[in-house]
N, C-alpha and C. Protein backbone atom coordinates (compact mmCIF):
# COMPACT_ATOMS: atom_id res chain seq x y z
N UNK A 1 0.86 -1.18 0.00
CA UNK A 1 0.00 0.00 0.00
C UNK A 1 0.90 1.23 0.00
N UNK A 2 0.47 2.55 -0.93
CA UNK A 2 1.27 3.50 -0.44
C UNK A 2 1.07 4.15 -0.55
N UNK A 3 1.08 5.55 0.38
CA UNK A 3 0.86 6.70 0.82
C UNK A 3 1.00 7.28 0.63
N UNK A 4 0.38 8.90 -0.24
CA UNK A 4 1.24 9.91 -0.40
C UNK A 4 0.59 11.16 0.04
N UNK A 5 1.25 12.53 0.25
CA UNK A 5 0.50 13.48 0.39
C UNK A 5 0.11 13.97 -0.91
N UNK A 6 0.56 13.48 -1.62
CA UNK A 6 0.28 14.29 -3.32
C UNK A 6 -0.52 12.83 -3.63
N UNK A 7 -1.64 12.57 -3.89
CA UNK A 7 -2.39 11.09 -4.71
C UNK A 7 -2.06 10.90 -5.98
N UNK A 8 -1.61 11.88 -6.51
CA UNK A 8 -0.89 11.50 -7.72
C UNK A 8 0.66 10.68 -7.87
N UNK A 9 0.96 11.40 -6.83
CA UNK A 9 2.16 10.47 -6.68
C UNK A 9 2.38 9.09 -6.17
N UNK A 10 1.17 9.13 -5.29
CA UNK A 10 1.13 7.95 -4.58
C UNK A 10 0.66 6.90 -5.64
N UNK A 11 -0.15 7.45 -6.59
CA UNK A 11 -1.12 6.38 -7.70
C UNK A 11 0.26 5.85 -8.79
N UNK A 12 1.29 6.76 -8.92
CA UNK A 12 2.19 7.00 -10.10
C UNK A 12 2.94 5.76 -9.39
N UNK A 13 3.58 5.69 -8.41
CA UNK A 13 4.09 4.93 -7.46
C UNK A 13 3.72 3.32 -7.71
N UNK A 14 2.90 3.79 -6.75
CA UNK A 14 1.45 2.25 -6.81
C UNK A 14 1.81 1.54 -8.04
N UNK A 15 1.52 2.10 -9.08
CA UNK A 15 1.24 1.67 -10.63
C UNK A 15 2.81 1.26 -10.85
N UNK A 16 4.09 2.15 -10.73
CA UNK A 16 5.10 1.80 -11.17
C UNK A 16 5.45 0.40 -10.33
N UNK A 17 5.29 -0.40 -9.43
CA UNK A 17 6.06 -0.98 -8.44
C UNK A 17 4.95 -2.40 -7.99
N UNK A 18 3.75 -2.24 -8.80
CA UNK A 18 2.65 -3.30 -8.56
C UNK A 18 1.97 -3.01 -7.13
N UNK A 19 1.64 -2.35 -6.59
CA UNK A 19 0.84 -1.60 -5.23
C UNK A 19 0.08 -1.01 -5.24
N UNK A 20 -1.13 -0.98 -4.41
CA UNK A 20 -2.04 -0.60 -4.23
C UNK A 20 -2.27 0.86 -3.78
N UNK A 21 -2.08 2.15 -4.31
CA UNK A 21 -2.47 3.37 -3.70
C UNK A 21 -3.80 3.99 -2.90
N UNK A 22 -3.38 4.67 -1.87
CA UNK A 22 -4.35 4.65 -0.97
C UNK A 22 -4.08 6.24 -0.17
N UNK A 23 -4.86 6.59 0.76
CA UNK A 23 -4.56 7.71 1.43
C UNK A 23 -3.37 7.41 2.26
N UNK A 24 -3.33 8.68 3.21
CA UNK A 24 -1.90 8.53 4.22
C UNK A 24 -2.69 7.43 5.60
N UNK A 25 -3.52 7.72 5.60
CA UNK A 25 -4.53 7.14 6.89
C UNK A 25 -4.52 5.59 6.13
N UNK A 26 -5.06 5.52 4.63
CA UNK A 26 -4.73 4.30 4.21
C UNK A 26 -3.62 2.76 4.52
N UNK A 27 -2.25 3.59 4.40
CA UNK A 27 -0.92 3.17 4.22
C UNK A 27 -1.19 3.15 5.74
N UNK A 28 -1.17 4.07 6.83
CA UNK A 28 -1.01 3.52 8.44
C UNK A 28 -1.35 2.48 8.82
N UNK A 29 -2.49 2.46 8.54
CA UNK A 29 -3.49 1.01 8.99
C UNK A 29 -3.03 -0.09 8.05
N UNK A 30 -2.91 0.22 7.12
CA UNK A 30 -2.71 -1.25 6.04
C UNK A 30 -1.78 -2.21 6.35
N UNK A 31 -0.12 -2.32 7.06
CA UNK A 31 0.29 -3.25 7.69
C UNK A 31 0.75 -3.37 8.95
N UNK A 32 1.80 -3.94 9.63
CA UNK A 32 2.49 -3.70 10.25
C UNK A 32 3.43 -3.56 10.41
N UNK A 33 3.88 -2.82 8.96
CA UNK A 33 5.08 -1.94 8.91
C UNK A 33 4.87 -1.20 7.92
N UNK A 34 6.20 0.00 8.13
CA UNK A 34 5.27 1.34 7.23
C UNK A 34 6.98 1.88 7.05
N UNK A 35 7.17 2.27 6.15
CA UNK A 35 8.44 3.26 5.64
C UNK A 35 7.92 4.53 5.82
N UNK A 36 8.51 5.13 6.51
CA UNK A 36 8.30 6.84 5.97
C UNK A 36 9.62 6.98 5.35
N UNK A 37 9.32 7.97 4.68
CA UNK A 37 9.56 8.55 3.35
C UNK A 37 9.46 9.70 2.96
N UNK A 38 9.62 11.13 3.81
CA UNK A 38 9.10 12.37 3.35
C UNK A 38 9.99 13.11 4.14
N UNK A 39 10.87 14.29 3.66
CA UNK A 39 11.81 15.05 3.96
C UNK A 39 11.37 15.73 5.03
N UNK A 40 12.59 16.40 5.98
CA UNK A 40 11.90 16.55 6.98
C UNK A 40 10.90 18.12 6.73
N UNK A 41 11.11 18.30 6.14
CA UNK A 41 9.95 19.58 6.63
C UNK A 41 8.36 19.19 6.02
N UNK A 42 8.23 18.23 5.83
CA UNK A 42 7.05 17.66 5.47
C UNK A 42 6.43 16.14 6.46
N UNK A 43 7.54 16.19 7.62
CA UNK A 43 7.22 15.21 8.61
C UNK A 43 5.70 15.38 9.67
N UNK A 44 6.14 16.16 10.27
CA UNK A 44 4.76 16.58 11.36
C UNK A 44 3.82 16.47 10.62
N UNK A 45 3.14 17.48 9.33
CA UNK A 45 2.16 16.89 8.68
C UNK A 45 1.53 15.80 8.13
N UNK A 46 2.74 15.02 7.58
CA UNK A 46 2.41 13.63 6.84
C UNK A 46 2.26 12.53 8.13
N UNK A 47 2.72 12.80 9.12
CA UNK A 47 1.98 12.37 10.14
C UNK A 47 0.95 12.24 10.92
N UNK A 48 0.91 13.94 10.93
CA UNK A 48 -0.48 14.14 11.33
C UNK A 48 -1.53 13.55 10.28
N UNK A 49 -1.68 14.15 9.10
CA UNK A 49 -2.20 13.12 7.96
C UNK A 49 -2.45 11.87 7.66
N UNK A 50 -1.82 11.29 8.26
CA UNK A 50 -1.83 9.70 8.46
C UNK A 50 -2.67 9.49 9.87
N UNK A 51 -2.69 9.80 10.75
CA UNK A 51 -3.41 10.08 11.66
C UNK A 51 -2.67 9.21 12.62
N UNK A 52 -1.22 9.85 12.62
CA UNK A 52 -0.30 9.12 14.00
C UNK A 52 -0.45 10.02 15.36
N UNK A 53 -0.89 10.67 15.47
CA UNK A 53 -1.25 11.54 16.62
C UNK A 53 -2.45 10.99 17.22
N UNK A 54 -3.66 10.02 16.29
CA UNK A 54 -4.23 9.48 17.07
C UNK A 54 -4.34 8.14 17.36
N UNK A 55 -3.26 7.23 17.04
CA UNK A 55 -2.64 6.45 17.47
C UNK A 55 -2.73 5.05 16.07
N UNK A 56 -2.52 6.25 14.71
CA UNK A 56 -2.71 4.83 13.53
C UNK A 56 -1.51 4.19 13.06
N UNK A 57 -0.83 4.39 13.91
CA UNK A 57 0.75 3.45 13.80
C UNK A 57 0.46 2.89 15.04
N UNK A 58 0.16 3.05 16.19
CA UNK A 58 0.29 2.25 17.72
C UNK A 58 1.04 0.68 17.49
N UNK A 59 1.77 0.59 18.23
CA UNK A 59 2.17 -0.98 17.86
C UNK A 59 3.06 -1.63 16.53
N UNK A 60 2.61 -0.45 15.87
CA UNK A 60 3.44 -0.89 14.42
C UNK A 60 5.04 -0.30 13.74
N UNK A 61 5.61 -1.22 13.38
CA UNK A 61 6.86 -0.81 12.80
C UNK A 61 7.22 0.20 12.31
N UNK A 62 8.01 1.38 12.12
CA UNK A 62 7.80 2.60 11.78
C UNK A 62 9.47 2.54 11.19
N UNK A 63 9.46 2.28 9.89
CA UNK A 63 11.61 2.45 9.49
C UNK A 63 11.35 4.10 8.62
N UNK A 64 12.11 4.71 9.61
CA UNK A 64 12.20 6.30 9.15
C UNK A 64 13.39 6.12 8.17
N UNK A 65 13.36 6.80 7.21
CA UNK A 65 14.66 6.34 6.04
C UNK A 65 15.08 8.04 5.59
N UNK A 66 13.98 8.82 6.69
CA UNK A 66 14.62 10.00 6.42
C UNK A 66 15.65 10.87 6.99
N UNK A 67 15.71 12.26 6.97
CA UNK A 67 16.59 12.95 7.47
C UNK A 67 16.46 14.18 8.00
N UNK A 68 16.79 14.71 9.36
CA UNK A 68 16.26 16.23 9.85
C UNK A 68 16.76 17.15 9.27
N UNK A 69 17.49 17.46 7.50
CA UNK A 69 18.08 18.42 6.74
C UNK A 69 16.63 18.88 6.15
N UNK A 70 17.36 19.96 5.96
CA UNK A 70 16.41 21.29 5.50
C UNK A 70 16.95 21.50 3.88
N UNK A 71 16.23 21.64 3.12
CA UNK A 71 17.11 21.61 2.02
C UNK A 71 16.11 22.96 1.08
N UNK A 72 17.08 24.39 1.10
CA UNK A 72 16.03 24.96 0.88
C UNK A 72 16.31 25.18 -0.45
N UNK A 73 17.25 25.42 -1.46
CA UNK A 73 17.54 26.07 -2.60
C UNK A 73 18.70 24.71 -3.49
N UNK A 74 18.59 23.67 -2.27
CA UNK A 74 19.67 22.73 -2.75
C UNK A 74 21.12 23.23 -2.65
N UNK A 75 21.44 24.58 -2.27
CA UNK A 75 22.41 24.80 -2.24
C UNK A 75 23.62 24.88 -1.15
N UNK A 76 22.37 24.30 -0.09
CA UNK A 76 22.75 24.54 1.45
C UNK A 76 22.54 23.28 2.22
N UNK A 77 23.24 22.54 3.23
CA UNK A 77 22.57 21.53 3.46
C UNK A 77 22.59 22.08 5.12
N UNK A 78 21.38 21.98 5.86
CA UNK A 78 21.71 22.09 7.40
C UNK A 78 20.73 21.01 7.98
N UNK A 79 21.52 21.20 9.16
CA UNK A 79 20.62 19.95 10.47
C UNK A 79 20.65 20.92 11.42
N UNK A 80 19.34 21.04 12.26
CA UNK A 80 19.10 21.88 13.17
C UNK A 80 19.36 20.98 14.91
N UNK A 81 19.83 19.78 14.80
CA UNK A 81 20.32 18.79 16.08
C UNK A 81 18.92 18.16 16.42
N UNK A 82 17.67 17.88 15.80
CA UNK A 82 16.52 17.34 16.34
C UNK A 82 16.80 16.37 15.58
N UNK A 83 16.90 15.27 15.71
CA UNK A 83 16.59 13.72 14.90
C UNK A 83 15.03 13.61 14.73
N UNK A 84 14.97 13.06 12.90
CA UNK A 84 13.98 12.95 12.43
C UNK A 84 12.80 12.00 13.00
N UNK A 85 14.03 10.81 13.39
CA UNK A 85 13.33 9.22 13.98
C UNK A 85 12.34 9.49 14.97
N UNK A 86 13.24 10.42 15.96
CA UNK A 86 12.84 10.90 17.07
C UNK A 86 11.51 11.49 17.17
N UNK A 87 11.49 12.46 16.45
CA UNK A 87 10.30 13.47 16.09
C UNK A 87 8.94 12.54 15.63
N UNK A 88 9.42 11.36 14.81
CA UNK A 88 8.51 10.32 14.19
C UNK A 88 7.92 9.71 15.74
N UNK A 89 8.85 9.35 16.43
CA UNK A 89 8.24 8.24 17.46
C UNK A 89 7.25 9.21 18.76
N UNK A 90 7.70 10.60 18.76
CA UNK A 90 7.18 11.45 19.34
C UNK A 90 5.69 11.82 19.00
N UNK A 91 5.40 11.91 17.63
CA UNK A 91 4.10 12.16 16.95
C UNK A 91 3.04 10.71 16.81
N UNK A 92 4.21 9.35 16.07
CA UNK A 92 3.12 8.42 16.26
C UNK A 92 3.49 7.45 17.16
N UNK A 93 2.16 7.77 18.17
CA UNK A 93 1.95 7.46 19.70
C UNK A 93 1.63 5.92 19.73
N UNK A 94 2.55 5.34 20.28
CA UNK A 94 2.80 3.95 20.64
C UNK A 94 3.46 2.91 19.76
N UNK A 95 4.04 3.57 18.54
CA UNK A 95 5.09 3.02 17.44
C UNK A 95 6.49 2.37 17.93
N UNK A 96 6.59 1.50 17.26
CA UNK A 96 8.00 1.18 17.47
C UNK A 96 8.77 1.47 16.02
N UNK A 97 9.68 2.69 16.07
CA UNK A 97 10.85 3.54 15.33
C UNK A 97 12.32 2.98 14.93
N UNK A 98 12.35 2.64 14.46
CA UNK A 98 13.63 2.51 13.97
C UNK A 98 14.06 3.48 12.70
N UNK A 99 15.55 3.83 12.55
CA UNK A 99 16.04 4.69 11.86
C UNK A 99 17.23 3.59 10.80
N UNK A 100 16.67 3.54 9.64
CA UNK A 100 17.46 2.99 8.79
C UNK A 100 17.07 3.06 6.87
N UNK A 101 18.19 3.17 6.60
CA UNK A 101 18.32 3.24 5.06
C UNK A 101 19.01 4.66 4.74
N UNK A 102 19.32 5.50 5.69
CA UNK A 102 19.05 6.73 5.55
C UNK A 102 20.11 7.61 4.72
N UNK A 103 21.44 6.62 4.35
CA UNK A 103 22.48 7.49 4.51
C UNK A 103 23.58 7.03 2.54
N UNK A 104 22.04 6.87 1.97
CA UNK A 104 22.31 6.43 0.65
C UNK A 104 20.85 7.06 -0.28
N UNK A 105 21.21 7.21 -1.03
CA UNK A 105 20.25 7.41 -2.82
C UNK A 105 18.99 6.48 -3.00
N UNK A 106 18.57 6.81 -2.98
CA UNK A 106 16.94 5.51 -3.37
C UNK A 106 18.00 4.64 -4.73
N UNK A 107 18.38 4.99 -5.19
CA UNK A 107 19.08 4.18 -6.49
C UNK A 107 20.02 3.32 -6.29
N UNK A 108 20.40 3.64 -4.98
CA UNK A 108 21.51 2.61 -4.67
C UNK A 108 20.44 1.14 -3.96
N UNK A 109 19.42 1.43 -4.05
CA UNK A 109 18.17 -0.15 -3.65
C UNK A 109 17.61 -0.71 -4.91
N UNK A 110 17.94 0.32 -5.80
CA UNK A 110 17.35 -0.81 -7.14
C UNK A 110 18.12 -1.76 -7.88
N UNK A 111 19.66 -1.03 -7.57
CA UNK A 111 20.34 -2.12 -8.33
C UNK A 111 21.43 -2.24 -7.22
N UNK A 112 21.25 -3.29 -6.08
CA UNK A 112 22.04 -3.21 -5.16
C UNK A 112 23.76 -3.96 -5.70
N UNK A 113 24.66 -3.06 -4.87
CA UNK A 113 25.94 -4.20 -5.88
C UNK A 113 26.79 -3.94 -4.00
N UNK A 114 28.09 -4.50 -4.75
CA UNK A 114 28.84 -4.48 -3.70
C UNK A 114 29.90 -3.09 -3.25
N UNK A 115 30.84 -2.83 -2.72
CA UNK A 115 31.48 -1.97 -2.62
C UNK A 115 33.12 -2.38 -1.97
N UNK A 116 34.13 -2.47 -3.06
CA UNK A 116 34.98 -2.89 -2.19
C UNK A 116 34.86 -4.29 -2.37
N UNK A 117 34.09 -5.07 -3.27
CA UNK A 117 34.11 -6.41 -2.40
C UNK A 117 33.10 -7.02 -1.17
N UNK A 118 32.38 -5.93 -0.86
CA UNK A 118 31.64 -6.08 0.35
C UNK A 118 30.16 -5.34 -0.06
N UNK A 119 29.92 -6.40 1.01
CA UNK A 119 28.00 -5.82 1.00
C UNK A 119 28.05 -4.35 1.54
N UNK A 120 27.33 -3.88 1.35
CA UNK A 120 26.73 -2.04 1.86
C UNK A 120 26.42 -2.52 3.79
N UNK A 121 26.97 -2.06 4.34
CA UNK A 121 26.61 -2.06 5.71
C UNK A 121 25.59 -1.00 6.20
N UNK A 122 24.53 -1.21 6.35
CA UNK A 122 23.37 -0.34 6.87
C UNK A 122 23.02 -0.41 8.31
N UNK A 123 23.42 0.95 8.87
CA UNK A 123 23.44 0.76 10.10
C UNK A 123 21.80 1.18 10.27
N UNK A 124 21.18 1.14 11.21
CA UNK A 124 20.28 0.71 12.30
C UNK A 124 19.95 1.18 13.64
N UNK A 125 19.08 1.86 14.22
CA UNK A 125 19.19 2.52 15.54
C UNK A 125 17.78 2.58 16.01
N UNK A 126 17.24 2.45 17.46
CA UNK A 126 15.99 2.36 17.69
C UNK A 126 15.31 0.94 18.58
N UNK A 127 13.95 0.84 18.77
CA UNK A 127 13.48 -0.19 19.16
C UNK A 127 13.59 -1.42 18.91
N UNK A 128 13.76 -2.13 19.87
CA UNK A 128 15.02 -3.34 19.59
C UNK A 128 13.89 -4.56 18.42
N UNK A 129 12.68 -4.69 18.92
CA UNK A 129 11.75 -5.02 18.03
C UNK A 129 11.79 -4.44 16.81
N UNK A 130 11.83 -3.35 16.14
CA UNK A 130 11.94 -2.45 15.08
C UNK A 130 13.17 -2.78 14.67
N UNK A 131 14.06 -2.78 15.00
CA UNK A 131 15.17 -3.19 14.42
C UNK A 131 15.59 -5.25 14.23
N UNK A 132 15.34 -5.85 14.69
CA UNK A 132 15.05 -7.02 13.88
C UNK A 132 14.46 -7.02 12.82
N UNK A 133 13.44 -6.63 13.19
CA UNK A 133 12.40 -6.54 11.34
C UNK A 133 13.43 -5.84 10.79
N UNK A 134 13.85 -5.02 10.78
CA UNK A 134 14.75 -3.78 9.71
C UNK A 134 15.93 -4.42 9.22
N UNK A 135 16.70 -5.38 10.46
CA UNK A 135 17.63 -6.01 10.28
C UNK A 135 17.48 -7.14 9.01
N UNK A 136 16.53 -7.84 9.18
CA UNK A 136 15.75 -8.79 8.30
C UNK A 136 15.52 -8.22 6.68
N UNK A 137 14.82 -7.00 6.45
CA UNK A 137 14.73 -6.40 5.50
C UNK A 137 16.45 -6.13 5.00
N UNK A 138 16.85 -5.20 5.64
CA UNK A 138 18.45 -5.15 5.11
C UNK A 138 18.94 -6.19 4.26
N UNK A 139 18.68 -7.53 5.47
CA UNK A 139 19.71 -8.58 4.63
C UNK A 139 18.83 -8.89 3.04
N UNK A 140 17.85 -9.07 3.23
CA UNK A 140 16.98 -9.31 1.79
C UNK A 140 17.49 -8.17 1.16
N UNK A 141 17.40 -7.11 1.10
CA UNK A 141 18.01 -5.68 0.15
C UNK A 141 19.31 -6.50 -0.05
N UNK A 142 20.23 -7.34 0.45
CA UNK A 142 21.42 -7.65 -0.04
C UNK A 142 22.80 -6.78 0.53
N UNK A 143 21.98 -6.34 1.76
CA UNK A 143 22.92 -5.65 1.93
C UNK A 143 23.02 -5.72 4.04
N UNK A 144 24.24 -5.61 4.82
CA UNK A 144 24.37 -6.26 6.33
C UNK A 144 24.11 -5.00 7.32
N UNK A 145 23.36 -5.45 7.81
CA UNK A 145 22.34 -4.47 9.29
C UNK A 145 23.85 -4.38 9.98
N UNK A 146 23.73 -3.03 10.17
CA UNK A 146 24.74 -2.69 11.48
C UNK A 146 23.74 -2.29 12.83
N UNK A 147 23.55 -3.13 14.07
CA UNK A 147 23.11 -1.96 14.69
C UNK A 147 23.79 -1.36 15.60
N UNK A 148 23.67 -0.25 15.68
CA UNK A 148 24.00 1.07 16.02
C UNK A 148 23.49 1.66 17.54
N UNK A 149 22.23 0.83 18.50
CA UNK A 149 21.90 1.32 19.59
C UNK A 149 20.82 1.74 19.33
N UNK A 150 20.33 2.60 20.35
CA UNK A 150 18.70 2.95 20.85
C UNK A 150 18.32 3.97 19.16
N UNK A 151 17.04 5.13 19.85
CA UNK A 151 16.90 5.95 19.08
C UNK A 151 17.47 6.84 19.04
N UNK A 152 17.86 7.11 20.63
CA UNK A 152 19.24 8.42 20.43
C UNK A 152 19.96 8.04 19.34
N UNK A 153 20.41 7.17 18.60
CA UNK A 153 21.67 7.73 17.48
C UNK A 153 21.20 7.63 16.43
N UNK A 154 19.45 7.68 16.41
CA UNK A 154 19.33 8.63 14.97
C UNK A 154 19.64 10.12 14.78
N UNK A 155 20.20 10.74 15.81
CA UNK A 155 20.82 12.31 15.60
C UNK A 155 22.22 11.67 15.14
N UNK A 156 23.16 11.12 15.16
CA UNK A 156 24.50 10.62 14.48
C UNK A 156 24.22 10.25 13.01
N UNK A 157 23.28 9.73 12.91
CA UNK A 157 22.99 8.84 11.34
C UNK A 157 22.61 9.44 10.90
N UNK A 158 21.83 11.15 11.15
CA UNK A 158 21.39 11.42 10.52
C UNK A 158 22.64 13.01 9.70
N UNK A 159 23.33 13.35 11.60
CA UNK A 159 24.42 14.14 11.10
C UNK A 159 25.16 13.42 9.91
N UNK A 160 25.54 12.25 9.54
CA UNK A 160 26.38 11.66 8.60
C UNK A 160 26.01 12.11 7.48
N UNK A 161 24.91 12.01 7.38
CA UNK A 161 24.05 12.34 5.90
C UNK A 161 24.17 13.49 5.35
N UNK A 162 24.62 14.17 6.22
CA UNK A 162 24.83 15.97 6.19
C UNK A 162 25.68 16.02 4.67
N UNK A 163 27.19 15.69 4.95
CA UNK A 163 28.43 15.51 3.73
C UNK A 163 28.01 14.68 2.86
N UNK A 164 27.01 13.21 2.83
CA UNK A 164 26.44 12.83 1.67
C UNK A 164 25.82 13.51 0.70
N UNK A 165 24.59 13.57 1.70
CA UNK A 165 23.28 14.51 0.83
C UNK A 165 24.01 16.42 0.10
N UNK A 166 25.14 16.56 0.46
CA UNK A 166 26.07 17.93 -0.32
C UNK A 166 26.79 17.50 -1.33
N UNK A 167 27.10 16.42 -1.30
CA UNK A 167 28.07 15.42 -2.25
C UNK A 167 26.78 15.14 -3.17
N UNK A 168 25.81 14.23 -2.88
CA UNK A 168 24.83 13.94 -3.72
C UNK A 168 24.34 15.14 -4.79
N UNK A 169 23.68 16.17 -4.18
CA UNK A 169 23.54 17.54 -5.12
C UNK A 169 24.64 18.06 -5.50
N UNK A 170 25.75 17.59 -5.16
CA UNK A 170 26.84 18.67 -6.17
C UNK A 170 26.81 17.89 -7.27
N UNK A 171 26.52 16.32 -7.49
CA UNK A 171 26.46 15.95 -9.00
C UNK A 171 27.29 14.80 -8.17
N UNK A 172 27.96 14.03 -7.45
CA UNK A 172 28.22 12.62 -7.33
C UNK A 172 27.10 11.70 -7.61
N UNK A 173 27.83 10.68 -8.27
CA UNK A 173 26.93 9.64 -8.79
C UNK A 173 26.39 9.13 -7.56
N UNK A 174 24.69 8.82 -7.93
CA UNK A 174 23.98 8.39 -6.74
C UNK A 174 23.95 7.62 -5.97
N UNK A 175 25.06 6.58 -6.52
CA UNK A 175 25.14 5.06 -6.11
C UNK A 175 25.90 4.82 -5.08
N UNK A 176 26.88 6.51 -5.19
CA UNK A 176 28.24 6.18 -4.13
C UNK A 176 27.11 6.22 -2.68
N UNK A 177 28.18 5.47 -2.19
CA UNK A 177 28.25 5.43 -0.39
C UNK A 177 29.17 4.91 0.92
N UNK A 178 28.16 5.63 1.73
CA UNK A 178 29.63 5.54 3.07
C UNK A 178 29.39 4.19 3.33
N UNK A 179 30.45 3.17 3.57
CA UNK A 179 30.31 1.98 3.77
C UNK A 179 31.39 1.39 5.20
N UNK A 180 31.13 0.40 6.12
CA UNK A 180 32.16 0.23 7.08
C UNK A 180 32.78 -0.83 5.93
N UNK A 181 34.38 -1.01 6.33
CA UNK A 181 34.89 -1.69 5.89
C UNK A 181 36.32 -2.17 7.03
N UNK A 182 35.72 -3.24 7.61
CA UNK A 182 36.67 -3.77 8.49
C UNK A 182 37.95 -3.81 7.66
N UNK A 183 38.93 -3.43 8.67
CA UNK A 183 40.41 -4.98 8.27
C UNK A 183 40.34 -6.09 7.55
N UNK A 184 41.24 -6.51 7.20
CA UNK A 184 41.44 -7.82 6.62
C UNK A 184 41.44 -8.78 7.98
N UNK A 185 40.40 -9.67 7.88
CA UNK A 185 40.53 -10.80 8.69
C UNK A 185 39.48 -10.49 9.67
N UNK A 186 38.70 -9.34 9.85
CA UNK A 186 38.18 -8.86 10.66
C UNK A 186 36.34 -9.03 10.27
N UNK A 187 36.18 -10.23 9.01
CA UNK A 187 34.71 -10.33 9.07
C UNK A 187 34.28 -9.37 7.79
């Protein structure tokens, strides 16, 4: 199912990917798990919209894949120190949040490859329930769950993104990314 604040986009979506388009209130209720997906200055609303304030996530998986940057002219990238995850688990009341995908290109999930030799390490942060499922999803994407700790360090994962997402709009190819890469011998 998927959600959009624009229904056109959500239908364009739907149609491209074999899914069912629906309202934002739609997509809440429809499983028990939900991607958000909407930059941050379009968070509080698309929440409220969905109707997580009155409890249409409660209980359910919530993988924030976004970021607390402000992006006004593209020419600027800032973080004001509020984590996005945070703000998510704050609005929908009784969710379990996790913060992951966040720190790569939507393009780097369609044609996943290696780097180095190595899978993409996606780190992970949040409700320890929320993060199994996320962990689980990762490995299917083809790519190895790092986790990273509570929800506090979606403000770290999301500062990282800061030098990506400036790199990304200056014109680096979309695919690049920050990846851990142990030692030799080290896994």
């Amino acid at each position: 199912m998927i959600g959009g604040r624009t229904p056109e986009n959500a239908d364009a979506l739907a149609a491209r990917i074999g899914a069912t388009a629906g309202s934002l209130t739609d997509a809440a209720t429809f499983g028990d798990v939900v991607l958000l997906a909407v930059r941050g200055e379009g968070l509080q609303s698309t929440l409220e919209a969905a109707g997580a304030h009155r409890g249409s996530l409660s209980g359910k998986v919530v993988i924030d894949c976004g970021n607390a940057v402000y992006l006004g002219d593209f020419s600027q990238v800032r973080w004001d120190g509020r984590s996005h995850a945070e703000q998510a688990a704050y609005v929908a009341i009784g969710s379990r949040v996790v913060k992951a995908f966040n720190l790569c290109h939507a393009q780097v999930w369609r044609h996943p490859a290696t780097y180095g030799g190595r899978k993409l390490s996606v780190p992970i942060c949040g409700d320890e329930i929320a993060k199994t499922l996320a962990g689980q999803l990762v490995r299917e994407a083809g790519a190895v769950p790092l986790d990273i700790g509570d929800l506090t360090q979606a403000r770290h994962l999301e500062a990282m993104a800061i030098p990506m997402i400036s790199l990304l709009v200056g014109g680096l190819d979309p695919r690049t990314v920050f990846n851990l890469v142990p030692a030799d011998g080290d896994g």
